[in-house]
Protein backbone atom coordinates (compact mmCIF):
# COMPACT_ATOMS: atom_id res chain seq x y z
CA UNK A 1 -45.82 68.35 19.62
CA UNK A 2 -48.42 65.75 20.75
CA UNK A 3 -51.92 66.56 21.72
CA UNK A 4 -53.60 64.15 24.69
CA UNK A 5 -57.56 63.55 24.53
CA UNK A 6 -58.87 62.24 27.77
CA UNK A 7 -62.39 60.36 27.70
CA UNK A 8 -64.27 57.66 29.69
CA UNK A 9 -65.06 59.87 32.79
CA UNK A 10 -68.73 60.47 33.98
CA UNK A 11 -71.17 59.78 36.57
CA UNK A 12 -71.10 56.26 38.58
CA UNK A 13 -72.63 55.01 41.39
CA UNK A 14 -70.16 54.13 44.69
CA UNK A 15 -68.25 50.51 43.92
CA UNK A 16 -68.39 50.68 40.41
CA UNK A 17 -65.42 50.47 38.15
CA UNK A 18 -64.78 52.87 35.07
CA UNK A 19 -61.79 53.23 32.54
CA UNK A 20 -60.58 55.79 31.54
CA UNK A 21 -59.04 56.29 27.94
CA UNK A 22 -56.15 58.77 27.09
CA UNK A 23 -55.71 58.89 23.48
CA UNK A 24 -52.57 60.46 21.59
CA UNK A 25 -52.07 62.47 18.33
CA UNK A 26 -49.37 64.25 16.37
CA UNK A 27 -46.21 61.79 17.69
CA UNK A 28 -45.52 58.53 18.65
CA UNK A 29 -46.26 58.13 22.39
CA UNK A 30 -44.38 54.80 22.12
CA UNK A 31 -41.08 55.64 23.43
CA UNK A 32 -42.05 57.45 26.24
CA UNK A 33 -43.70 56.68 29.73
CA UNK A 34 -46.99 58.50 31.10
CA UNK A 35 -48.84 59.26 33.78
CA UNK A 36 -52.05 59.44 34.90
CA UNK A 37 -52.92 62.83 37.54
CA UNK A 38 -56.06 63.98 39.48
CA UNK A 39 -57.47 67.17 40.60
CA UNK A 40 -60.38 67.56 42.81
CA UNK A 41 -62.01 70.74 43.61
CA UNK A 42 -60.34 72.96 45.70
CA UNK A 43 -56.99 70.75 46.12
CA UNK A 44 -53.94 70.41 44.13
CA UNK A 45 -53.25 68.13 41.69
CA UNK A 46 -52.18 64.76 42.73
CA UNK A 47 -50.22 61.93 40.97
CA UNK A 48 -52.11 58.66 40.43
CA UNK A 49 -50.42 56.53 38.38
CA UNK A 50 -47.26 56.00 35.75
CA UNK A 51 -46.09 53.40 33.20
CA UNK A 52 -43.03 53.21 31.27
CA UNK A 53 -43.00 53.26 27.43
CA UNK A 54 -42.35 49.14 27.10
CA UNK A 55 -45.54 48.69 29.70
CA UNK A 56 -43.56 46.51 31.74
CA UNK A 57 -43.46 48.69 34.93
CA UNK A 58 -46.27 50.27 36.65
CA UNK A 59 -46.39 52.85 39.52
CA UNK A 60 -49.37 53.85 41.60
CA UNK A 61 -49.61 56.45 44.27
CA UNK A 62 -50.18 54.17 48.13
CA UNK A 63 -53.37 55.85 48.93
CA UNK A 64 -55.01 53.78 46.33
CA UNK A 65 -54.34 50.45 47.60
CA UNK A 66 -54.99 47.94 44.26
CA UNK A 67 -57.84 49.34 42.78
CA UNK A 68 -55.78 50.92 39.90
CA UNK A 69 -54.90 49.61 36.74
CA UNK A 70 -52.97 51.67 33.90
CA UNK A 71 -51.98 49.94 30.68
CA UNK A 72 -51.17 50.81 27.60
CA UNK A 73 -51.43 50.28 23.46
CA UNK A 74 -48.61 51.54 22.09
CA UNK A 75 -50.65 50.28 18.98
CA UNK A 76 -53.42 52.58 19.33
CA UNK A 77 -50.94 55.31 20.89
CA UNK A 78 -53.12 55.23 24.20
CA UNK A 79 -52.75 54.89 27.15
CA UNK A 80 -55.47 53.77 30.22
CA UNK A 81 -56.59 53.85 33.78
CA UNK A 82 -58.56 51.68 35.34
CA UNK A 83 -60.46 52.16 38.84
CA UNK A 84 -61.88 49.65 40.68
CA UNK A 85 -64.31 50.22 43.53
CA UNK A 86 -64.97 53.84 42.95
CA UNK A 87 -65.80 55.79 46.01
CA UNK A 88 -67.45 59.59 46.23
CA UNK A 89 -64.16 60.69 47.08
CA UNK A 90 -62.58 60.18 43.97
CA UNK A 91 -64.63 62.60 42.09
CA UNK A 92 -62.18 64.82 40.66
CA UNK A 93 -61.09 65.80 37.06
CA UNK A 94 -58.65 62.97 35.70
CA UNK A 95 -55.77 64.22 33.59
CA UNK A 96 -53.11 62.48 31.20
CA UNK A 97 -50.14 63.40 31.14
CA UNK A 98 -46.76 63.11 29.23
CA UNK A 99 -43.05 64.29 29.50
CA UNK A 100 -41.44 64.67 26.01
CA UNK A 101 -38.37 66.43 25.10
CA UNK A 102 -38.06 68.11 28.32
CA UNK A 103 -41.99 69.82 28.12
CA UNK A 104 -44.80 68.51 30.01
CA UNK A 105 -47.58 68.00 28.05
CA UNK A 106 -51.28 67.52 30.00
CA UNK A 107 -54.77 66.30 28.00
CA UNK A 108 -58.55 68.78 29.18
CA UNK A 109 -58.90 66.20 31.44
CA UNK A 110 -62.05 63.94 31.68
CA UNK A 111 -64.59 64.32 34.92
CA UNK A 112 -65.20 61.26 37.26
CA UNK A 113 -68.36 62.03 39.53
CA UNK A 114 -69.16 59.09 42.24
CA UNK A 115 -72.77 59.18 43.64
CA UNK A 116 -73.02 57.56 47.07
């Protein structure tokens, strides 16, 4: 199994940037891609952004239009988001996530709160 630790969320002020750090433990996360989800209250959770195992190829959900980032250390078996520009609406509890040997596997998820 592999157990995902989410940090770098808190509280930031509207147009501010913040990155967020998902780190792995247990297994290699090296050979597999990962994703990054969202969940605000009240709505379901949401895809954000993916990256392959090789880093080479990114994906990123359209609503965000460029301010996303996710990159990875295969090194440092972590992964990272990070968003540009924040606005209130993108408070919401950030979540890792990995597919591995047909089992999702999801971090506690780290809280992003964006003062106006």
């Amino acid at each position: 199994q592999v157990q995902l630790v989410e940090s770098g969320g808190g509280l930031v002020q509207a147009g501010g940037s913040l990155r967020l750090s998902c780190a792995a433990s247990g297994r290699s996360i090296s050979s597999y891609g990962m994703n990054w989800f969202r969940q605000a209250p009240g709505k379901e959770r949401e895809f954000v952004a993916a990256i392959n195992w090789s880093g080479d190829i990114t994906n990123y959900a359209d609503s965000w239009k460029g301010r996303l980032t996710i990159s990875r250390d295969n090194a440092k078996n972590t992964i990272y988001l990070r968003i540009d520009s924040l606005k209130p609406e993108d408070t919401a509890v950030y979540y890792c996530n990995i597919e591995m040997k047909g089992y999702n596997y999801w971090g506690q998820g780290t809280q992003v709160t964006v003062s106006s």
